[in-house]
N, C-alpha and C. Protein backbone atom coordinates (compact mmCIF):
# COMPACT_ATOMS: atom_id res chain seq x y z
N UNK A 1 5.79 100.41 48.23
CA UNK A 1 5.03 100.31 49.46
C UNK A 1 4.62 98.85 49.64
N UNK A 2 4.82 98.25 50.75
CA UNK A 2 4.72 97.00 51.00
C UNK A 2 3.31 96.65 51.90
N UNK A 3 2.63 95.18 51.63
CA UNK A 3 1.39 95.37 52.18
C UNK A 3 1.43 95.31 53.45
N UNK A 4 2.41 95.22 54.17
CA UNK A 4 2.12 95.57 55.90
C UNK A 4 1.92 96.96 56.28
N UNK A 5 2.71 97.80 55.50
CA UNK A 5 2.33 98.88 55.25
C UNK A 5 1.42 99.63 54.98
N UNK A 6 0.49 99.34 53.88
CA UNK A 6 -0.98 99.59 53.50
C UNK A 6 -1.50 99.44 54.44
N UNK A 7 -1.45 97.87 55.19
CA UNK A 7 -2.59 97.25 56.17
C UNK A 7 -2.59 98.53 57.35
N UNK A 8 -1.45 98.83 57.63
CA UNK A 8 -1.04 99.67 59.09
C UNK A 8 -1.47 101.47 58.56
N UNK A 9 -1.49 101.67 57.41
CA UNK A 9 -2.26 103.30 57.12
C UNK A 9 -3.66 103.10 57.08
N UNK A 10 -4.72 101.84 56.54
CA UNK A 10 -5.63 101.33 56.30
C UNK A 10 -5.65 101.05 58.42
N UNK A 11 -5.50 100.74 59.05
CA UNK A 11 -5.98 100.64 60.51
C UNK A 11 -5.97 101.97 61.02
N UNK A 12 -4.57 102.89 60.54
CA UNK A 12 -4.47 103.76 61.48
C UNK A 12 -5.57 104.80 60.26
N UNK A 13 -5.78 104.66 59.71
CA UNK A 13 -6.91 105.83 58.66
C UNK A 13 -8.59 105.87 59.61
N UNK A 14 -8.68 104.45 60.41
CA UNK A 14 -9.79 104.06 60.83
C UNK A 14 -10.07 104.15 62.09
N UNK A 15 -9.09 104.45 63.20
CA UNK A 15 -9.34 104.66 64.56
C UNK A 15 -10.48 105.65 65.07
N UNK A 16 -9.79 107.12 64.51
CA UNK A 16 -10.41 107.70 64.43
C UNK A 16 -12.24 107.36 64.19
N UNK A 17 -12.23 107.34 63.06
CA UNK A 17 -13.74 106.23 62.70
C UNK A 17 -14.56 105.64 63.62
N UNK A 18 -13.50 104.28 64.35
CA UNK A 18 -13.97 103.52 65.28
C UNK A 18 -13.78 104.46 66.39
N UNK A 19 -13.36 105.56 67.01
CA UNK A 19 -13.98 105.74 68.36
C UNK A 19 -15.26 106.82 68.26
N UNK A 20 -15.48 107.52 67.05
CA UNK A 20 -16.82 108.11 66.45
C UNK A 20 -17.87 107.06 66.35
N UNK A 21 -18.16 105.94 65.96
CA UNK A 21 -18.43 104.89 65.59
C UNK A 21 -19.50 104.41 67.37
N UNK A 22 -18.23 103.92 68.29
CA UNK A 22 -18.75 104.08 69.59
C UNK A 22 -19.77 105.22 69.88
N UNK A 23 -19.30 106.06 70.01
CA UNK A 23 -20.17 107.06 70.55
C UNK A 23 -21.48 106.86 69.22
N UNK A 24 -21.38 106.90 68.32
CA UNK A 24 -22.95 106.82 67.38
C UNK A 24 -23.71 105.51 68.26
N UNK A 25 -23.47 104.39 68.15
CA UNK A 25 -23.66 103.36 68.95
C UNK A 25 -23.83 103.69 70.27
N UNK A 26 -23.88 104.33 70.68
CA UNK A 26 -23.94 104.49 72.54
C UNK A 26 -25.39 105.34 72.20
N UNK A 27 -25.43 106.24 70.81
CA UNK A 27 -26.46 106.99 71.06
C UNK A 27 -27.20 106.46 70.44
N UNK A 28 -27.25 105.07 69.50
CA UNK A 28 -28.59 104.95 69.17
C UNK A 28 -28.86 104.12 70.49
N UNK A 29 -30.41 103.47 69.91
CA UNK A 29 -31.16 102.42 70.66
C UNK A 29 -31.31 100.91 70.31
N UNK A 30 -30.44 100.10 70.83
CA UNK A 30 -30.45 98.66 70.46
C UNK A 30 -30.14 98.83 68.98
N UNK A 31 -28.78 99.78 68.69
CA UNK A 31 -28.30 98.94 66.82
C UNK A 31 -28.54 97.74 66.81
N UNK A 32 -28.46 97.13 65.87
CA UNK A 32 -28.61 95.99 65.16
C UNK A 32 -27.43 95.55 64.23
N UNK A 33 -27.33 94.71 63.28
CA UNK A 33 -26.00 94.72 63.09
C UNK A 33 -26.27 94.81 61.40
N UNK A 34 -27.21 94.77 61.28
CA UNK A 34 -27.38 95.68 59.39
C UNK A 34 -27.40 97.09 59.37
N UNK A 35 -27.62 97.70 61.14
CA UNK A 35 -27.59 98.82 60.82
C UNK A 35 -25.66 99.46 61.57
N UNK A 36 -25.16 98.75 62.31
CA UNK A 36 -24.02 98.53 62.19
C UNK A 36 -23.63 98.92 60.69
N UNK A 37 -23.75 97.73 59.96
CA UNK A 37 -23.01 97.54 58.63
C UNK A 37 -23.33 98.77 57.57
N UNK A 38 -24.32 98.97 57.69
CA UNK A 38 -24.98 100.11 57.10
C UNK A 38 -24.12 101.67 57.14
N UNK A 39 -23.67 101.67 58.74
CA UNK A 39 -22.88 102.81 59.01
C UNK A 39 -21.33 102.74 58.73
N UNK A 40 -21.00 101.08 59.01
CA UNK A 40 -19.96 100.88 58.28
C UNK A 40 -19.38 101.07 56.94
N UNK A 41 -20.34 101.35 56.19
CA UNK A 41 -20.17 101.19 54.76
C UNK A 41 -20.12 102.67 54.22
N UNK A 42 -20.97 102.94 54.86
CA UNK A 42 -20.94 104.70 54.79
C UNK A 42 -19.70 105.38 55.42
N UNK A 43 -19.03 105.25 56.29
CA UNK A 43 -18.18 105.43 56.65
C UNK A 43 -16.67 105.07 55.85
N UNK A 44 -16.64 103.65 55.59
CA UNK A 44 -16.01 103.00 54.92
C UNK A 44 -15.49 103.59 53.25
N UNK A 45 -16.99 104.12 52.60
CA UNK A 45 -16.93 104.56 52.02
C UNK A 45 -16.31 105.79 51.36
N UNK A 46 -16.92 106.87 52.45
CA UNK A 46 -16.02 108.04 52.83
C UNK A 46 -14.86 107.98 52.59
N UNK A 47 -14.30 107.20 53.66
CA UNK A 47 -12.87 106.83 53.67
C UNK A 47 -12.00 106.56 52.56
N UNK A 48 -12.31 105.74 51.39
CA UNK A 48 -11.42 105.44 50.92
C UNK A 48 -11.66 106.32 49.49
N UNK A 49 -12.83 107.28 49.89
CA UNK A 49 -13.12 107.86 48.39
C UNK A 49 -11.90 109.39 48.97
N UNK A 50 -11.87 109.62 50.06
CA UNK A 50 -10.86 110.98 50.60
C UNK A 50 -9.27 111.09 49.72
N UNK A 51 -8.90 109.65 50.37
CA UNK A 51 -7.65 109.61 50.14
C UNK A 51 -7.47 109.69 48.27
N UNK A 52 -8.44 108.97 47.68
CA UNK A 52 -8.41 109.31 46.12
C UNK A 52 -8.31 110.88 45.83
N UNK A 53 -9.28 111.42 46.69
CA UNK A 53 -9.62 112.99 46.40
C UNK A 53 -8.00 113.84 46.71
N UNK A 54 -7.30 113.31 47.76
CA UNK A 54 -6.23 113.79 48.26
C UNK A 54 -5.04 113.57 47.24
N UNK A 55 -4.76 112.41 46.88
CA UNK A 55 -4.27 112.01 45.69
C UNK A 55 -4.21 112.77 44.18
N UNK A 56 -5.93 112.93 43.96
CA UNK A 56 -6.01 113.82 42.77
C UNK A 56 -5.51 114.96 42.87
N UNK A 57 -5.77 115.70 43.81
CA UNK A 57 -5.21 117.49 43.89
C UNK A 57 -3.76 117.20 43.84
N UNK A 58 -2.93 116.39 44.45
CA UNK A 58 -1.18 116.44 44.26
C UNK A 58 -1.01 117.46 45.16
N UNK A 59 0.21 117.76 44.70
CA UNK A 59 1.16 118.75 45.15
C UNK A 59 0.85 119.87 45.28
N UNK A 60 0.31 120.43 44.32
CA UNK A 60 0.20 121.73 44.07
C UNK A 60 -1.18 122.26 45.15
N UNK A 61 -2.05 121.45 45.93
CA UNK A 61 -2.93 121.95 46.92
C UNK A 61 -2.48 121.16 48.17
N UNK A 62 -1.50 120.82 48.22
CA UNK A 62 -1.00 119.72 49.66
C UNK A 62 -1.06 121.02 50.75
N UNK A 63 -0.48 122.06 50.07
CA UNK A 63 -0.10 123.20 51.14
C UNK A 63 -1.58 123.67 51.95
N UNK A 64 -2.53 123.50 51.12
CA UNK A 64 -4.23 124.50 51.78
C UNK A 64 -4.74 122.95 52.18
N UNK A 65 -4.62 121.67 51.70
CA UNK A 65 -5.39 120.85 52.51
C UNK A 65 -4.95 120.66 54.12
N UNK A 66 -3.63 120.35 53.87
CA UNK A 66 -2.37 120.09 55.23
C UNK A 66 -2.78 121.45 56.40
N UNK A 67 -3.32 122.67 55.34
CA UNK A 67 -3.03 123.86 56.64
C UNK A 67 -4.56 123.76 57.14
N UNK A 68 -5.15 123.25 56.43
CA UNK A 68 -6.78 123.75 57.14
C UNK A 68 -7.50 121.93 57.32
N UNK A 69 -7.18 120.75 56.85
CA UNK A 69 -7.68 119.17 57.74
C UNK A 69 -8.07 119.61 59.10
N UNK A 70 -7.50 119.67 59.86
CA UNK A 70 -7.66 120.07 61.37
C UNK A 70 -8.56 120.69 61.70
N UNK A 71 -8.57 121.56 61.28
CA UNK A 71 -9.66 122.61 61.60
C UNK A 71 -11.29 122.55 61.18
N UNK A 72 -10.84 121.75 59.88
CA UNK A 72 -12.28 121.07 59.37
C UNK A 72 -12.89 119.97 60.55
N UNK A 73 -11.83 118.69 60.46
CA UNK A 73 -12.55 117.84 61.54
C UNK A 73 -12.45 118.88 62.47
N UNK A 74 -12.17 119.18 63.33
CA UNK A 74 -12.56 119.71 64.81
C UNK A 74 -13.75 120.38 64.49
N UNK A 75 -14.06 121.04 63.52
CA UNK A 75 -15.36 122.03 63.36
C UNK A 75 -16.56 120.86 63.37
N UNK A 76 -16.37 119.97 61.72
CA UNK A 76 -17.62 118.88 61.58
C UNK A 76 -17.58 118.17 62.99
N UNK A 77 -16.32 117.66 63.50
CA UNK A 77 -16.57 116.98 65.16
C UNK A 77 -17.37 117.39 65.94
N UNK A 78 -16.81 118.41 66.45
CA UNK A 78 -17.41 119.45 67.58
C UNK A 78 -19.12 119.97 67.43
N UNK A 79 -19.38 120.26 66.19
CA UNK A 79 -20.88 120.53 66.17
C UNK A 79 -21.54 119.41 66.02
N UNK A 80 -20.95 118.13 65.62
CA UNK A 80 -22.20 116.85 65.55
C UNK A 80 -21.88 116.65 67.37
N UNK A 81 -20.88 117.08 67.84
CA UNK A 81 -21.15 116.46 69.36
C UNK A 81 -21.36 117.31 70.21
N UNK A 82 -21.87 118.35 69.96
CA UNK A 82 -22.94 119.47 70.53
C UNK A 82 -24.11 118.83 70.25
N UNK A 83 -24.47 118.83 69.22
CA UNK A 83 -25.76 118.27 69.04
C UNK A 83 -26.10 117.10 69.47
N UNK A 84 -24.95 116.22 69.41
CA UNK A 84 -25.55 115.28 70.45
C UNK A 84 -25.61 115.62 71.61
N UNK A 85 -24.58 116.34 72.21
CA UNK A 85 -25.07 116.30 73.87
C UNK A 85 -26.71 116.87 73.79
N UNK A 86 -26.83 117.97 73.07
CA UNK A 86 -27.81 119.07 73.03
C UNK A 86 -28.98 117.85 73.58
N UNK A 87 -29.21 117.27 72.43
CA UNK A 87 -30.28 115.91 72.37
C UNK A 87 -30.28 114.77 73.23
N UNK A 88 -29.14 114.58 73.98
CA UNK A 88 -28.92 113.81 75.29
C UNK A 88 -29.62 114.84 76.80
N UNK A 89 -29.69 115.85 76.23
CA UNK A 89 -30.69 116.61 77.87
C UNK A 89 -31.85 117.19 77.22
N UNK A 90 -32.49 117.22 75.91
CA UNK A 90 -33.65 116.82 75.97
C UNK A 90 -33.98 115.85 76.53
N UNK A 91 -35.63 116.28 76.95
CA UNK A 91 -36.64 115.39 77.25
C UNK A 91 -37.21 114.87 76.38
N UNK A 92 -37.70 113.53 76.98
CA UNK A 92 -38.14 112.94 75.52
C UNK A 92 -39.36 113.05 75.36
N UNK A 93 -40.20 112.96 74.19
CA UNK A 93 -41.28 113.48 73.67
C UNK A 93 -42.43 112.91 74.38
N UNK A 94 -42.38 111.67 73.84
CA UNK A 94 -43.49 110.83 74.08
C UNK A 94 -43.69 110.19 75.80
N UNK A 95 -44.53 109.04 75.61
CA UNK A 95 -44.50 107.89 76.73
C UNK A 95 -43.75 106.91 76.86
N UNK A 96 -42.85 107.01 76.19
CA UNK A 96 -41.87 105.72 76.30
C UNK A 96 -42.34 105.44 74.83
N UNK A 97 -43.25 105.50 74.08
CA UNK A 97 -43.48 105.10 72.77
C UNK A 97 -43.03 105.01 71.73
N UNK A 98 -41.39 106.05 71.79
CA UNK A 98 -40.95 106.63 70.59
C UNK A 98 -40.21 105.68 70.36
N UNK A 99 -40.19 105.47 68.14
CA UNK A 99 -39.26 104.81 67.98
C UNK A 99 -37.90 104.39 67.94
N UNK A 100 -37.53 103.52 68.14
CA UNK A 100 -35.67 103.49 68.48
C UNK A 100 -35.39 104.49 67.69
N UNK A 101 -34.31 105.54 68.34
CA UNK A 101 -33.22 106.51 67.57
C UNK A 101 -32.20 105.68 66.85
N UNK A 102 -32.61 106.11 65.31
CA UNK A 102 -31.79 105.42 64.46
C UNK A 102 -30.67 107.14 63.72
N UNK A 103 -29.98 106.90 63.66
CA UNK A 103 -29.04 108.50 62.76
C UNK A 103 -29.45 107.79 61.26
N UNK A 104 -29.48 108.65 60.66
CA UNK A 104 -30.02 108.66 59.19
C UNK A 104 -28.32 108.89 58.15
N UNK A 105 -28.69 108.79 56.93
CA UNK A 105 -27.69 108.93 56.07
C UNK A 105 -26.87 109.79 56.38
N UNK A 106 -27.35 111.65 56.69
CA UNK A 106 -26.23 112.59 56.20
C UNK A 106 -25.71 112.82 57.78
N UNK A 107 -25.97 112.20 58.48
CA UNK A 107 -25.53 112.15 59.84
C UNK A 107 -24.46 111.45 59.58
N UNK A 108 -24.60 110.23 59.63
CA UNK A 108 -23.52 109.24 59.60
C UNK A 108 -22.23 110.10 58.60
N UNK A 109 -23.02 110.31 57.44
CA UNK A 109 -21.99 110.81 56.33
C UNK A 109 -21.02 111.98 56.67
N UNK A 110 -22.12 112.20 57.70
CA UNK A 110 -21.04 114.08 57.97
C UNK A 110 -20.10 113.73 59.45
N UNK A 111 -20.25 112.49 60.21
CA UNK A 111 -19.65 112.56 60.69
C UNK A 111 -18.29 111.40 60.06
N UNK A 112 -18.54 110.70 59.57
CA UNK A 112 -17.56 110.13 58.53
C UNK A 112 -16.49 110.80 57.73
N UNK A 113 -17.20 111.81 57.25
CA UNK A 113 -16.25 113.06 56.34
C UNK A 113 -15.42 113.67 57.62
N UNK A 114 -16.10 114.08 58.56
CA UNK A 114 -14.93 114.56 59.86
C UNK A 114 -14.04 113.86 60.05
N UNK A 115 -13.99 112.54 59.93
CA UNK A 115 -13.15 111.48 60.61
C UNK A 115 -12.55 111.33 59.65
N UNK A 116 -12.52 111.73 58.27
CA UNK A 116 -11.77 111.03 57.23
C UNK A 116 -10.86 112.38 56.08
N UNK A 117 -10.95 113.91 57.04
CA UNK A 117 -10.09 114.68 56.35
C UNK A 117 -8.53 114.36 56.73
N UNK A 118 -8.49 113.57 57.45
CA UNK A 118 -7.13 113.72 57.59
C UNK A 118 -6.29 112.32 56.01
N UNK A 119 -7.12 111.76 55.90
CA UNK A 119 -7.17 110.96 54.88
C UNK A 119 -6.55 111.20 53.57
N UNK A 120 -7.80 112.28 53.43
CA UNK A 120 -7.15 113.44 52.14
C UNK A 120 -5.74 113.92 51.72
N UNK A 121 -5.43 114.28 53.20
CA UNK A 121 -4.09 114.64 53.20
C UNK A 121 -3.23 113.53 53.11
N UNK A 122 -3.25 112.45 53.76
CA UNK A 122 -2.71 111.38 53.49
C UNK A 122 -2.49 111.28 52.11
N UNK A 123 -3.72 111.18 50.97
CA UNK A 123 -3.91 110.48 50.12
C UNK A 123 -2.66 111.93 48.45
N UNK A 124 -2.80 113.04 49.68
CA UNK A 124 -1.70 113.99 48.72
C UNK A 124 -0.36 112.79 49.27
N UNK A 125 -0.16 112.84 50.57
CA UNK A 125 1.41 112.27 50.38
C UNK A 125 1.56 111.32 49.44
N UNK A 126 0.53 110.32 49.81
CA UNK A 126 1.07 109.32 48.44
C UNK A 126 1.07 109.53 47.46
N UNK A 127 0.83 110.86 46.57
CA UNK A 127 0.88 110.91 45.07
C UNK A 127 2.74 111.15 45.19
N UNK A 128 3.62 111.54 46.31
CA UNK A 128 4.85 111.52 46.00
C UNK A 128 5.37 110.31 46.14
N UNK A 129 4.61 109.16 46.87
CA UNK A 129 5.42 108.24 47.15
C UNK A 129 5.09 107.24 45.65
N UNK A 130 4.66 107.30 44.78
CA UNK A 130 4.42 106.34 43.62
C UNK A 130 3.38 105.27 44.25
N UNK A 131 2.67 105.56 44.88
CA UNK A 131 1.99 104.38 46.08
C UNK A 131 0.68 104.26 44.94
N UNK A 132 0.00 102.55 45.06
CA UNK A 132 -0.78 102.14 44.26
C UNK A 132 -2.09 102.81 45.31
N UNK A 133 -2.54 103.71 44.78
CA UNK A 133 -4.23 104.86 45.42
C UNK A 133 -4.74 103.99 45.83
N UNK A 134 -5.23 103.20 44.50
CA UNK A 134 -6.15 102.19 44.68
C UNK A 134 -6.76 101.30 45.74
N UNK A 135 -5.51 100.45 45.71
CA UNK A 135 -4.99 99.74 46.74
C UNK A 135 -5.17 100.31 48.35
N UNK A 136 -4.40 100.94 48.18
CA UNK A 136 -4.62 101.97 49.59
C UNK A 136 -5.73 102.57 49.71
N UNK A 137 -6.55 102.81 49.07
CA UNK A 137 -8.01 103.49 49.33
C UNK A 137 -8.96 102.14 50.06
N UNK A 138 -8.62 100.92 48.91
CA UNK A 138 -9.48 99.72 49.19
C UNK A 138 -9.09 99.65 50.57
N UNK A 139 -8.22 99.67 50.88
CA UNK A 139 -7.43 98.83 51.95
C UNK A 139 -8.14 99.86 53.52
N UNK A 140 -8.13 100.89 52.90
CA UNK A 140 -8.53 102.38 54.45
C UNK A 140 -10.13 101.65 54.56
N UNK A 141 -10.77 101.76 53.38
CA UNK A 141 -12.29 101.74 53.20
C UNK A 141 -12.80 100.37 53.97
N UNK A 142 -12.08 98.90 53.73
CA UNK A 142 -12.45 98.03 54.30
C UNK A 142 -12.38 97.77 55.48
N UNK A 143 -11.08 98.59 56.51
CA UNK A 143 -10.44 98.77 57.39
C UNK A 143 -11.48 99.65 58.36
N UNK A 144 -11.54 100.31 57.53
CA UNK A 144 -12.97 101.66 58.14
C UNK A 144 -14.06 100.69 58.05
N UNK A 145 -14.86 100.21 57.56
CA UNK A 145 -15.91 98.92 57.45
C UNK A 145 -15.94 98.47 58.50
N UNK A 146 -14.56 97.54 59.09
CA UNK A 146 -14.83 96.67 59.93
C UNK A 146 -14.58 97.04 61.14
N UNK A 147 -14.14 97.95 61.46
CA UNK A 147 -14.20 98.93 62.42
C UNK A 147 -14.90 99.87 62.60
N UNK A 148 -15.82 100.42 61.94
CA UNK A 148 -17.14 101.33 62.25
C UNK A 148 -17.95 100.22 63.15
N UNK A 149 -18.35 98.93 62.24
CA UNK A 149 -19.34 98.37 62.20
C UNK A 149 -19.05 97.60 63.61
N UNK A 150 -17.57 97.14 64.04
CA UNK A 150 -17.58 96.59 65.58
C UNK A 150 -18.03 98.23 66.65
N UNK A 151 -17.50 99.00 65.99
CA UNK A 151 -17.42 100.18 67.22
C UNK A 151 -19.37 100.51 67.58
N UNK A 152 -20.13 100.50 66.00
CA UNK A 152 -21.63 100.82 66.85
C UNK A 152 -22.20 99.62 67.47
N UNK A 153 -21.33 98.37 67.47
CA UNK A 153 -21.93 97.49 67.96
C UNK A 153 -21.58 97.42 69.51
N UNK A 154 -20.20 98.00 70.08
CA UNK A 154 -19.45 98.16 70.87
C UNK A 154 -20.50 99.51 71.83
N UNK A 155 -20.89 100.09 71.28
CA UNK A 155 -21.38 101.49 71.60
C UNK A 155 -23.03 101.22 72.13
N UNK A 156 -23.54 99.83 71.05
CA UNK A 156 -24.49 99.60 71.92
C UNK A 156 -24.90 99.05 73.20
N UNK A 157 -23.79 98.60 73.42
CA UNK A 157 -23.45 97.72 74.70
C UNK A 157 -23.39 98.99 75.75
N UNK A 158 -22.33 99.90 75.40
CA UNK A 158 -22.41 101.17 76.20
C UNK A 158 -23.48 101.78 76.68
N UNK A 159 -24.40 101.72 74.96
CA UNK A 159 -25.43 102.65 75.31
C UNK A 159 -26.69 102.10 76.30
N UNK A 160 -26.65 100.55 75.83
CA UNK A 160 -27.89 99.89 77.20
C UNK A 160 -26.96 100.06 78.87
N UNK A 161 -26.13 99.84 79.11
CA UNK A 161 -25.55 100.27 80.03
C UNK A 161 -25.78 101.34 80.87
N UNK A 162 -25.38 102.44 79.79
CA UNK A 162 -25.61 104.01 80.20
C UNK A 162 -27.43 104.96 80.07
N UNK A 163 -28.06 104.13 79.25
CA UNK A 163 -29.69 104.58 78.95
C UNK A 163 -29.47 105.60 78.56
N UNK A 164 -30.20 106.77 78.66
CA UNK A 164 -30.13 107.93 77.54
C UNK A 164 -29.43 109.05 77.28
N UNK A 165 -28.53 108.96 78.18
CA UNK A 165 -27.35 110.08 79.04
C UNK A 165 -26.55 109.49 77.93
N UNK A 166 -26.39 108.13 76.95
CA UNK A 166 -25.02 107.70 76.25
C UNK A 166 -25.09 108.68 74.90
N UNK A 167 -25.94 109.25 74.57
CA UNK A 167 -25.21 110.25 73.33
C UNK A 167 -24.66 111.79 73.94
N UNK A 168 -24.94 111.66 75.31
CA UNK A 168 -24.18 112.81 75.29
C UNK A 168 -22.68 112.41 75.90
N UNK A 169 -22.83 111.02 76.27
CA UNK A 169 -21.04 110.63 75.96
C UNK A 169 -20.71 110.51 74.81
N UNK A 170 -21.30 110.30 73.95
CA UNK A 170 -20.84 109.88 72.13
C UNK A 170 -20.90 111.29 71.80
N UNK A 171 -21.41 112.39 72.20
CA UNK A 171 -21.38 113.82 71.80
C UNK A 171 -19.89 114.69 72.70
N UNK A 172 -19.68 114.01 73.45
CA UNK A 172 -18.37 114.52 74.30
C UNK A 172 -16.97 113.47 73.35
N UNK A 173 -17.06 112.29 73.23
CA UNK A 173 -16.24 111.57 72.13
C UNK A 173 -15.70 112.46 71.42
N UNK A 174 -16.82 112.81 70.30
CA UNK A 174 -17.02 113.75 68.83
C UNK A 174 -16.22 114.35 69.22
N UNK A 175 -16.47 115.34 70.41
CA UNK A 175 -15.43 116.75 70.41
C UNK A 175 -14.06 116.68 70.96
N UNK A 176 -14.06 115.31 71.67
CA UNK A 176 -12.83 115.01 72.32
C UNK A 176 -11.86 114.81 70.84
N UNK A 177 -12.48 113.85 70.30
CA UNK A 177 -11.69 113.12 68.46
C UNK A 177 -11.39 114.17 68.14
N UNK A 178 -12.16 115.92 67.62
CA UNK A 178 -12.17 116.98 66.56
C UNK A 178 -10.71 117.27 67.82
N UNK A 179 -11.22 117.61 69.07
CA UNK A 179 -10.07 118.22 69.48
C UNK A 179 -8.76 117.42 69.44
N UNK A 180 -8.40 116.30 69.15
CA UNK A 180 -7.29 115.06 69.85
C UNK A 180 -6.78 115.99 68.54
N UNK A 181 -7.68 115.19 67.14
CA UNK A 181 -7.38 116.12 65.98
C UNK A 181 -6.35 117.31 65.49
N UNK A 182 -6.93 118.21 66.15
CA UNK A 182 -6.51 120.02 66.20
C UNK A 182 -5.32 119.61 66.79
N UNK A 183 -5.11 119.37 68.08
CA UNK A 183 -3.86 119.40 68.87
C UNK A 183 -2.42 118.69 68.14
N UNK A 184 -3.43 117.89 67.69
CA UNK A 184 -1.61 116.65 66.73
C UNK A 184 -1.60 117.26 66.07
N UNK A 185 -2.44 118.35 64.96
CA UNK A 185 -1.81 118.80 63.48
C UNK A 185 -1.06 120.00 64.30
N UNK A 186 -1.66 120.91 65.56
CA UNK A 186 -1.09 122.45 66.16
C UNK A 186 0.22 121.58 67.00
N UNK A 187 0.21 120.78 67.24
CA UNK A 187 1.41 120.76 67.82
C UNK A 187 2.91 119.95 67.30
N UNK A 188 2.32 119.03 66.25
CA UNK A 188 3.37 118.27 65.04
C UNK A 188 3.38 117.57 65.85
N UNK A 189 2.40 116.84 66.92
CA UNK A 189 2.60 115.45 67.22
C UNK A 189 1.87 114.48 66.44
N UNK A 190 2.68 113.12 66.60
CA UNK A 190 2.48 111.73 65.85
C UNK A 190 1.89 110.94 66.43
């Protein structure tokens, strides 16, 4: 496996990511860019720990990860972007007082793990191809990094734009991604 190669599974491992990424960013309030990085890393993280996980099982579970990826992200997708819309037509509590909406750890994390089962499966193919994990994990994880971390920065721009209506576009995203998801594994498109 050659490194243009890596670089191009390491971008395409991360799209996904980065258009989840947007929509988190649209729904917070004025990110910042440690908290950017913050989600980047978590994300990032995710990412390149999947494809190890995908790797370890081999062959012998390629068949139950390959048949049910899809269905996982579309599920974790779809309910974090219910809940966001849900929370985009609440009213808001206070007087204007409340503090910026920041998403917390297992938010970020659970929507990261959505974005990164397809990874897993990835990370079974390469146990046939002799492919260095490693390498390729580093390579998804940093890739996912720098692309989470432009997309909530990207999303905040959206979200001052759009004011408080933008997580229930980042909650329509979610389900659009889970569904884009479902459809390429149900239909064997690439």
């Amino acid at each position: 496996m050659n490194p243009f190669s890596i670089l191009l599974i390491g971008v395409a491992m991360s799209t996904d990511a980065f258009a989840a990424a947007v929509g988190k960013g649209a729904a917070m309030q004025r990110p910042r860019f440690p908290q950017a990085l913050r989600a980047g890393l978590i994300f990032g993280a995710i990412e390149a720990v999947t494809p190890i996980i995908g790797w370890l099982l081999g062959h012998a579970a390629a068949r139950y990860i390959t048949a049910w990826d899809h269905w996982i992200a579309f599920t974790v997708l779809g309910l974090l972007g219910l809940h966001m819309i849900w929370n985009g037509f609440k009213p808001d509590a206070g007087d204007g007082d409340e503090p910026p909406r920041h998403h917390g750890f297992w938010s970020l994390a659970a929507t990261g793990l959505g974005t990164s089962i397809d990874a897993m499966a990835v990370g079974v193919s390469l146990a046939f191809l002799d492919a260095p994990i490693m390498l390729v994990a580093a390579v998804i994880g940093l890739c996912t990094l720098v692309m989470v971390t432009a997309g909530i920065m990207l999303g905040r721009v959206l979200g001052a734009l759009a004011g408080k209506r933008a997580e229930i576009v980042g909650g329509v995203i979610m389900i659009v991604i889970g569904t884009a998801i479902l459809h390429e594994h149900l239909t064997g498109a690439a």
